[in-house]
Protein backbone atom coordinates (compact mmCIF):
# COMPACT_ATOMS: atom_id res chain seq x y z
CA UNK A 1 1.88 -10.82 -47.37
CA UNK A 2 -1.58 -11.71 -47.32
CA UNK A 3 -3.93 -10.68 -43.79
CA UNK A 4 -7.51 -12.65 -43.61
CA UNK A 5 -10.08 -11.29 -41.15
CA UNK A 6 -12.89 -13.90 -38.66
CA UNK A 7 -14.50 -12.12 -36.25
CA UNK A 8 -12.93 -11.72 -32.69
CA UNK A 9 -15.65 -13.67 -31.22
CA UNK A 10 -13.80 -16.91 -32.63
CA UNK A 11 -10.51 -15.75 -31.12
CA UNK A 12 -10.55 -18.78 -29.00
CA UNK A 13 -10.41 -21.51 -31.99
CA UNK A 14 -7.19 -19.04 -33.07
CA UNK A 15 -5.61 -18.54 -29.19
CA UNK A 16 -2.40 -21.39 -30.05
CA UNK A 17 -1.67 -19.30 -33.15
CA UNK A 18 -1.86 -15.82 -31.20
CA UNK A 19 0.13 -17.55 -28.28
CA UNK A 20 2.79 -18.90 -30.69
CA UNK A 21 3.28 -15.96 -32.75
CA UNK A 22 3.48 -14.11 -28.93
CA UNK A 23 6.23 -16.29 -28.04
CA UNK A 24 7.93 -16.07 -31.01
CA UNK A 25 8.01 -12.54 -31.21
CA UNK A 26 8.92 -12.38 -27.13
CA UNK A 27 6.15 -9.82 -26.66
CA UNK A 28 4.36 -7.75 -23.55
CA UNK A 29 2.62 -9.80 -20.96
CA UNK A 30 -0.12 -7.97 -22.35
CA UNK A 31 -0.61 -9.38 -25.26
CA UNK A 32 -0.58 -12.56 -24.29
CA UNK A 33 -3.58 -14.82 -24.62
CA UNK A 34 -4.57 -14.60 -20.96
CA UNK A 35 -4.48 -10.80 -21.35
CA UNK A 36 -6.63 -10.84 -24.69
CA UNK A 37 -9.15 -13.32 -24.41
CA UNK A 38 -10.72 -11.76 -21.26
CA UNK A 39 -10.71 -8.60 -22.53
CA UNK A 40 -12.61 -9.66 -25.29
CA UNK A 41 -14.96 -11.29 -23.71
CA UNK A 42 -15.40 -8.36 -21.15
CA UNK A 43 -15.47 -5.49 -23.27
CA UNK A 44 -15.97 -6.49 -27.08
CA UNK A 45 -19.23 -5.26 -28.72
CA UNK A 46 -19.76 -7.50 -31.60
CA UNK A 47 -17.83 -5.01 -34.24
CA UNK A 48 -14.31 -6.82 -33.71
CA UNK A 49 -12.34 -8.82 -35.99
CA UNK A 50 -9.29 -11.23 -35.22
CA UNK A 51 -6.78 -9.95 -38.73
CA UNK A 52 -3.99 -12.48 -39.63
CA UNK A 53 -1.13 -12.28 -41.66
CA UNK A 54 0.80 -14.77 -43.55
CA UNK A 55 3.87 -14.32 -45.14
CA UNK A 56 6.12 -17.72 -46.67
CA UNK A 57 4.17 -20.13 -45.24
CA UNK A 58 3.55 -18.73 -41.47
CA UNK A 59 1.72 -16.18 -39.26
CA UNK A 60 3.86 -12.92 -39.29
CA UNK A 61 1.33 -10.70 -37.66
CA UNK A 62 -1.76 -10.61 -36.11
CA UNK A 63 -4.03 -7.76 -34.38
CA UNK A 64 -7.69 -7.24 -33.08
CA UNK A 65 -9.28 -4.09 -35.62
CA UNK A 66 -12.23 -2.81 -35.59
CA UNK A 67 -14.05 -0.11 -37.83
CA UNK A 68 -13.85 3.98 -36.48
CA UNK A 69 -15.93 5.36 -38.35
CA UNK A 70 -17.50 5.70 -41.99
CA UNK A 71 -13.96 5.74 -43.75
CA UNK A 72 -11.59 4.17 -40.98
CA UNK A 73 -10.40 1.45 -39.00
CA UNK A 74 -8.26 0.91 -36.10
CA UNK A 75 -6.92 -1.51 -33.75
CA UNK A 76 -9.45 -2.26 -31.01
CA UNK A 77 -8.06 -0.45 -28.12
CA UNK A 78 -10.57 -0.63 -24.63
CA UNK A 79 -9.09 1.78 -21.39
CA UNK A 80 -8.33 -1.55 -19.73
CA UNK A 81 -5.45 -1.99 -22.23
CA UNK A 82 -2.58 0.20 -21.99
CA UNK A 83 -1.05 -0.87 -25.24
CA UNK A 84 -2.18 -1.33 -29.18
CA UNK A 85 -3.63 -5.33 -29.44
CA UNK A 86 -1.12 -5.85 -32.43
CA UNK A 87 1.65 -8.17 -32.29
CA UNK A 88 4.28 -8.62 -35.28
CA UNK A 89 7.58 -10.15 -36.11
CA UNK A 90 10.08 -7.39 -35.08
CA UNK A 91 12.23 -8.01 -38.44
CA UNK A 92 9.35 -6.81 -40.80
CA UNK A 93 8.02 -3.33 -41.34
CA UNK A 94 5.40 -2.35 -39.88
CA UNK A 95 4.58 0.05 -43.10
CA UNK A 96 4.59 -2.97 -45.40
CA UNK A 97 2.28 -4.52 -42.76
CA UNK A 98 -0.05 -1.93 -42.96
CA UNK A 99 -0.07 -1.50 -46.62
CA UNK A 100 -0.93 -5.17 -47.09
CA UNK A 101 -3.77 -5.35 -44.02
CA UNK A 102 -5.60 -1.72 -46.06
CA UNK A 103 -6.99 -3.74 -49.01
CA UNK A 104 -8.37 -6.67 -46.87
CA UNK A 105 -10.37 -4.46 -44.61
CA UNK A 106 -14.56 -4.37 -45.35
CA UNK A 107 -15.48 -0.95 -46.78
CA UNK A 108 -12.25 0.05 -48.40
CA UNK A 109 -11.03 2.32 -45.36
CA UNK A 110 -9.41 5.70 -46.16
CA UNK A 111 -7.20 5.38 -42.87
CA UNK A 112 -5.89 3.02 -39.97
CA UNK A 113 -5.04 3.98 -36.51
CA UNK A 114 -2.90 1.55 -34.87
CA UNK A 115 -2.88 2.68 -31.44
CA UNK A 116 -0.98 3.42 -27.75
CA UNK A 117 2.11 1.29 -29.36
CA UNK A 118 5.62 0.76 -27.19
CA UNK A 119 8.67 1.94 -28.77
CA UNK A 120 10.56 -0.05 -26.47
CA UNK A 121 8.17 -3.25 -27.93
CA UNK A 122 8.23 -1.74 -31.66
CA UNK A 123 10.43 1.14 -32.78
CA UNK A 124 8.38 4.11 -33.83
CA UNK A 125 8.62 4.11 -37.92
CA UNK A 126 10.26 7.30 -39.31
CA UNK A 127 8.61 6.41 -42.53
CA UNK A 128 5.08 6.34 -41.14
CA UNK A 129 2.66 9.28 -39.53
CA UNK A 130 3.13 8.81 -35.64
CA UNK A 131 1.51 10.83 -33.21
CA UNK A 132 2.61 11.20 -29.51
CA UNK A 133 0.36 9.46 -26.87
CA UNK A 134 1.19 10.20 -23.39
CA UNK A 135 4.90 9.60 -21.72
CA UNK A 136 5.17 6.61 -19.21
CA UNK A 137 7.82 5.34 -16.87
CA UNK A 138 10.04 2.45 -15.41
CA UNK A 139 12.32 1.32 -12.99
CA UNK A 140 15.19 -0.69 -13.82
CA UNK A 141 15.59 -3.22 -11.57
CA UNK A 142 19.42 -3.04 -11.87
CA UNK A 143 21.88 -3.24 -8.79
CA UNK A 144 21.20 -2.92 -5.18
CA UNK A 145 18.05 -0.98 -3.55
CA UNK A 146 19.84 0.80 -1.62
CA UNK A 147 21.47 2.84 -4.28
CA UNK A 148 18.35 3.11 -6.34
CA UNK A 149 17.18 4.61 -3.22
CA UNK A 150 19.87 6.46 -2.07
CA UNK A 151 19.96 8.14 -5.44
CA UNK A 152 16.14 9.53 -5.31
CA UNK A 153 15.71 12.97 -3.56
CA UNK A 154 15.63 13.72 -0.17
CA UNK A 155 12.71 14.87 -0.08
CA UNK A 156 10.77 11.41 -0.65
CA UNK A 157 13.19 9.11 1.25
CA UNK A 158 12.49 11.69 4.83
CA UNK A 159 8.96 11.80 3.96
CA UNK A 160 8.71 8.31 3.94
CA UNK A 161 10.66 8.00 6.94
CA UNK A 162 8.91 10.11 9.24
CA UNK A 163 5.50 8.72 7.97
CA UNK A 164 6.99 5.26 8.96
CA UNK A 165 8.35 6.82 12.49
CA UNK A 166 4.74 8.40 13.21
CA UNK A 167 3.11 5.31 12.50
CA UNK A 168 5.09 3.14 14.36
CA UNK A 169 5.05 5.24 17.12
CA UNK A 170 1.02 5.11 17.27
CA UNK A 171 1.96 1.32 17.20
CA UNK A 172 0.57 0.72 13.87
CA UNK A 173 2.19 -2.37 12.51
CA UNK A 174 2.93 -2.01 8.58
CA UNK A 175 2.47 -5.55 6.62
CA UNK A 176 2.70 -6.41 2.51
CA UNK A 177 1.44 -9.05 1.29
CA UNK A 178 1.77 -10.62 -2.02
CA UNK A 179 -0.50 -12.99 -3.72
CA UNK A 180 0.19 -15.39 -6.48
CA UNK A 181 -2.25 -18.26 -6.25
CA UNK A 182 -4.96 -18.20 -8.47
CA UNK A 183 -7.56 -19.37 -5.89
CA UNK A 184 -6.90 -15.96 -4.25
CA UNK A 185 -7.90 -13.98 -7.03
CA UNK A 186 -11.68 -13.43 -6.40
CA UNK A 187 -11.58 -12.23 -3.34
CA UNK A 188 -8.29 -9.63 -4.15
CA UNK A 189 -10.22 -8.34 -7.19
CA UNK A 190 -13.45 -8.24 -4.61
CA UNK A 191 -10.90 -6.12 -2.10
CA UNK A 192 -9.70 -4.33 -4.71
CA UNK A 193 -13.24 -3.32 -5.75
CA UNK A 194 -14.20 -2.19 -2.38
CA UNK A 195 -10.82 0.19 -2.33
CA UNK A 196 -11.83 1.48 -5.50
CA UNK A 197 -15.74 2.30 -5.14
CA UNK A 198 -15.11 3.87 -1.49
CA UNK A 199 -13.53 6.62 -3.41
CA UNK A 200 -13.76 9.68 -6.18
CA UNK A 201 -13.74 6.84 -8.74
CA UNK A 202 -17.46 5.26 -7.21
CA UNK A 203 -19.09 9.09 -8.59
CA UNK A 204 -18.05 8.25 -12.13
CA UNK A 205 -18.84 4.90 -12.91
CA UNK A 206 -15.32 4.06 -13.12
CA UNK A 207 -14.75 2.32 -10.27
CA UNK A 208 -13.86 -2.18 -10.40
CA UNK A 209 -16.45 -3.89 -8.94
CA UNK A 210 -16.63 -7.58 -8.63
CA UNK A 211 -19.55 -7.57 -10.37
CA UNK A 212 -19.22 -5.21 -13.02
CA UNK A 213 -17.43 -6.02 -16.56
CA UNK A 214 -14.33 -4.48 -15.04
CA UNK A 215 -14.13 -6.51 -12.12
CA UNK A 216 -14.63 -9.48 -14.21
CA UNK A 217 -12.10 -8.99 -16.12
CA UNK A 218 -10.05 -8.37 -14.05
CA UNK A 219 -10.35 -11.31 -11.94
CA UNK A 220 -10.47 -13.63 -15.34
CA UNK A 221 -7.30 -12.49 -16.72
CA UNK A 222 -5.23 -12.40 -13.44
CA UNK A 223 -6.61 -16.13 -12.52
CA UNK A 224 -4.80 -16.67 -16.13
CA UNK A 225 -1.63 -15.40 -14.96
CA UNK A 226 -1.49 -16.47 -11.56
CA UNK A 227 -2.40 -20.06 -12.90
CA UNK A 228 0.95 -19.97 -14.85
CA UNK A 229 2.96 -18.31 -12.12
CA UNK A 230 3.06 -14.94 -13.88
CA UNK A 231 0.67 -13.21 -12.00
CA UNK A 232 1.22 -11.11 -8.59
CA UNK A 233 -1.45 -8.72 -6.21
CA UNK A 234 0.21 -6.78 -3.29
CA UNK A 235 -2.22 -5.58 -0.13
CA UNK A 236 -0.65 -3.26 1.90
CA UNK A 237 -2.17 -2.83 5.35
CA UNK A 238 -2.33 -1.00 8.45
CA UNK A 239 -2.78 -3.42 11.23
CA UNK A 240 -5.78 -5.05 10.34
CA UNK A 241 -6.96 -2.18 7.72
CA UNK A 242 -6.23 -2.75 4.07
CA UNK A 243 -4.86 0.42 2.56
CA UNK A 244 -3.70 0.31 -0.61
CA UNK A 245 -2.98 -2.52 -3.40
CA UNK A 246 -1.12 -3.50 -6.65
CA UNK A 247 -2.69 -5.30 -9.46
CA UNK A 248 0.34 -6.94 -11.76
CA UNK A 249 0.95 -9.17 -14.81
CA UNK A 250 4.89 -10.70 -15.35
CA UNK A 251 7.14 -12.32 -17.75
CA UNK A 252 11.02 -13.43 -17.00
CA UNK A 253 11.87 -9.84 -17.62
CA UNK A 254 8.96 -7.57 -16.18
CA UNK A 255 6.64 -6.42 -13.76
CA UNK A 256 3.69 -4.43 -15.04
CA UNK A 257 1.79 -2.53 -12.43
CA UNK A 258 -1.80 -2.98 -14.38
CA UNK A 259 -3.70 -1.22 -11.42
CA UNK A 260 -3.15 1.00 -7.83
CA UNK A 261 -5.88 1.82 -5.72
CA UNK A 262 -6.13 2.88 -1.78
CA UNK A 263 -8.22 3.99 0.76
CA UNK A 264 -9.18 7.63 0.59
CA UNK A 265 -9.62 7.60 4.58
CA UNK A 266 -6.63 7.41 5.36
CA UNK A 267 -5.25 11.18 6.83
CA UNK A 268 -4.00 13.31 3.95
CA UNK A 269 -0.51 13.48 5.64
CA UNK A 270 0.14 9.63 5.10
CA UNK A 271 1.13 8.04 1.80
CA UNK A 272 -0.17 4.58 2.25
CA UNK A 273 0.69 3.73 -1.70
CA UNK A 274 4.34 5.28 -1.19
CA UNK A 275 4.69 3.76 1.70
CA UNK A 276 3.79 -0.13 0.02
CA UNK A 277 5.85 0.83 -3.15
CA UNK A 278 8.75 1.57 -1.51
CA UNK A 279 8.54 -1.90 0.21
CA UNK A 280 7.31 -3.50 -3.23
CA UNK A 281 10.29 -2.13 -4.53
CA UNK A 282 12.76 -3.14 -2.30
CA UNK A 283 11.39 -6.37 -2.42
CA UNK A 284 11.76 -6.68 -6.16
CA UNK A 285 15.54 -5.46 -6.03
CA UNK A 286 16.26 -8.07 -3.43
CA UNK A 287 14.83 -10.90 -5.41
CA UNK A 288 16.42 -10.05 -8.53
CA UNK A 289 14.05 -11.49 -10.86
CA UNK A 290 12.75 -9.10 -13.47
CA UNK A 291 15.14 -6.28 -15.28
CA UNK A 292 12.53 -3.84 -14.72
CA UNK A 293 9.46 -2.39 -13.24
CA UNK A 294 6.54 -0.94 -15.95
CA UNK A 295 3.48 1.30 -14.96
CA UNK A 296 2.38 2.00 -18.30
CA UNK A 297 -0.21 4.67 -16.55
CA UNK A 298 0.30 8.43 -17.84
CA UNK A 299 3.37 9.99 -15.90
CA UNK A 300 2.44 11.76 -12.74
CA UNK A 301 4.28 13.76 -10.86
CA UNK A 302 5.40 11.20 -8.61
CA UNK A 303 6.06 8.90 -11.06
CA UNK A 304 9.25 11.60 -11.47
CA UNK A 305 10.18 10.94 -7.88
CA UNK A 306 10.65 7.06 -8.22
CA UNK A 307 12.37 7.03 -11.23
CA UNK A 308 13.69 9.44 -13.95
CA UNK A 309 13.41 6.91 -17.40
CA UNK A 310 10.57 7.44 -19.02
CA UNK A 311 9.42 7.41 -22.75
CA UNK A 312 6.50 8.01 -24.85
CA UNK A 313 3.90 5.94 -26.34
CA UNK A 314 2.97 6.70 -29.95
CA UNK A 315 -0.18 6.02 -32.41
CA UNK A 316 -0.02 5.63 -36.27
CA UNK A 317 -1.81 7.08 -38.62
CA UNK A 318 -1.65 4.53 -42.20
CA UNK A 319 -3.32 6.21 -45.33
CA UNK A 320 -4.77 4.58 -48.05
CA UNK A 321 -2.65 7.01 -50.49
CA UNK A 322 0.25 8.61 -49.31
CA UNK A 323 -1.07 11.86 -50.64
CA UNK A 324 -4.44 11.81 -48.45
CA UNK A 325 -2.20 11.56 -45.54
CA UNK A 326 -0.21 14.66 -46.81
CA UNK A 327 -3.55 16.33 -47.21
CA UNK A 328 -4.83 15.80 -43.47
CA UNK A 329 -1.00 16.83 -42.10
CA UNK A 330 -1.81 19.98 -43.81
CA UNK A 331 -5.57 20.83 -43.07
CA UNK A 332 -4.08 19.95 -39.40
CA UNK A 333 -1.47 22.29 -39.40
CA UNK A 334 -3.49 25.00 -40.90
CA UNK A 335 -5.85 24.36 -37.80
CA UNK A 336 -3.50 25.10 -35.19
CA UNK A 337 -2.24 27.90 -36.95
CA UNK A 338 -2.49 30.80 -35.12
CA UNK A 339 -4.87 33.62 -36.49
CA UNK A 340 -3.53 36.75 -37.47
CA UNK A 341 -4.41 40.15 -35.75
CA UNK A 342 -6.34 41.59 -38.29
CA UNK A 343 -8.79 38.31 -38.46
CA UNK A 344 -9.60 38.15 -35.21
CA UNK A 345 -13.08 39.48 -34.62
């Protein structure tokens, strides 16, 4: 195995190889060139490279790095993405990949950290240094909606209920609306932005603007998506007052909920992203085409309420020698070691 590095900003000449290797190795919707490529363009600072591997004559693996420090690299990982920007043939290790991908990285790195990876994409590697990331759910899309639903607790379905009950007795008409066309994506992302920097996001700088790198981003990569059919943004509204929406990315299996936002004025005592979920959901079940719903996000507590599957994300840790790696496990360890009595001061 042999890995050459470009830099990232040539990623376009290399797109057909990253898009045939993707569909080779049937990987996330969000790895996929239309994810990638705007990403890069929207977030990249100049330090990236594009790494290849070839193994027998064709591309086994490829991955966006970039250096971490004065003795490290690691795979370029922006918030925007919730998973590591490495794909790889399932079949090979991923310990022999990183072995091979050390020596061709500039500055002879003591350590890579290949980052936020799926086991359910990749298997986590017993033989490898893994660290937990965070613990994310799904909902299989698997039967009829109205078991899924009659099997979540009582306490959600009667909350929902009454909200629905209150608001249609203040005649308040409910509506969702999906999205697909790529002509539409401007002004969702512009909506979406508006959502978004109306609330406690706007004070931090974190909100998606139409204007801001986010925002185009955003809008670039779902245009992508929705040009190919794989692409989907749900608007819930309240009569004529938008309220909440979806941001999504598909394949024939999934539905990736990239980002939820909603508007902060509405009363505390009304759930307007419950409320479209539910309806999102029931929608999905009905049309039976994806196995399974991902959010990807951190698990929040109401995450537990829609669904009870959930697993955990994992980073690796790849050391030049196997005995530097022992070396950090063990100044680690020796960190969080509690102090005895008689040392504390």
């Amino acid at each position: 195995m042999k890995w050459s590095l470009i830099p990232a900003r040539d990623f376009p000449a290399m797109a057909a190889r990253w898009s045939e290797l993707h569909a080779r190795c049937q990987a996330s919707p969000m790895l996929a060139v239309e994810f990638v490529q705007p990403l890069l363009a929207a977030f990249a600072d100049g330090r990236e490279h594009l790494a290849s591997c070839e193994h027998d004559g064709r591309t086994v693996a490829m991955a966006l790095v970039v250096p971490a420090g004065s003795a490290s690299w690691a795979s370029f990982q922006p918030a925007q993405a919730p998973i590591g920007l490495w794909l790889q043939e399932p079949d090979i290790e991923m310990g022999a990949l990183l072995a091979a991908l050390m020596p061709a990285l500039p500055g002879m790195p003591l350590v890579f950290g290949l980052t936020q990876m799926d086991p359910a994409l990749l298997a986590r590697p017993g033989a490898l240094r893994t660290l937990d990331y965070i613990a994310t759910a799904r909902i299989t899309l698997a039967g009829s909606f109205e078991d899924y639903w009659n099997a979540r607790g009582k306490n959600l379905r009667s909350n929902l209920k009454k909200q629905r009950a209150r608001l249609d007795k203040e005649g308040v008409a409910l509506r969702l609306q999906v999205s697909r066309a790529s002509a539409d994506v401007a002004a969702a992302v512009a909506d979406y932005g508006r959502l978004e920097s109306a609330g406690w996001k706007a004070g931090g700088g974190t909100a998606v603007d139409a204007a801001n790198a986010q925002g185009q981003f955003y809008r670039a990569m779902l245009e992508g998506f929705c040009r190919r059919g794989a692409g989907s943004i749900y608007r819930y509204w309240f009569n004529d007052q938008l309220v909440a929406m979806d941001l999504c990315i598909e394949d024939g299996q999934q539905i990736i909920v990239l980002k939820t936002t909603y508007d902060e004025s509405v009363p505390g005592n009304l759930s307007p992203t419950l409320l479209m979920r539910e309806e999102a959901v029931r929608q999905l079940f009905d049309g039976q085409r994806f196995e399974r719903l991902e959010f990807y996000g951190k698990v929040m507590e109401w995450h537990t309420r829609w669904t009870d599957e959930v697993r955990t994300l994992y980073h690796v840790n790849y050391y030049r020698w196997p005995a530097l790696g022992r070396l950090h496990a063990l100044w680690q360890s020796r960190r969080s070691r509690p102090l005895k009595e008689d040392h504390v001061p």
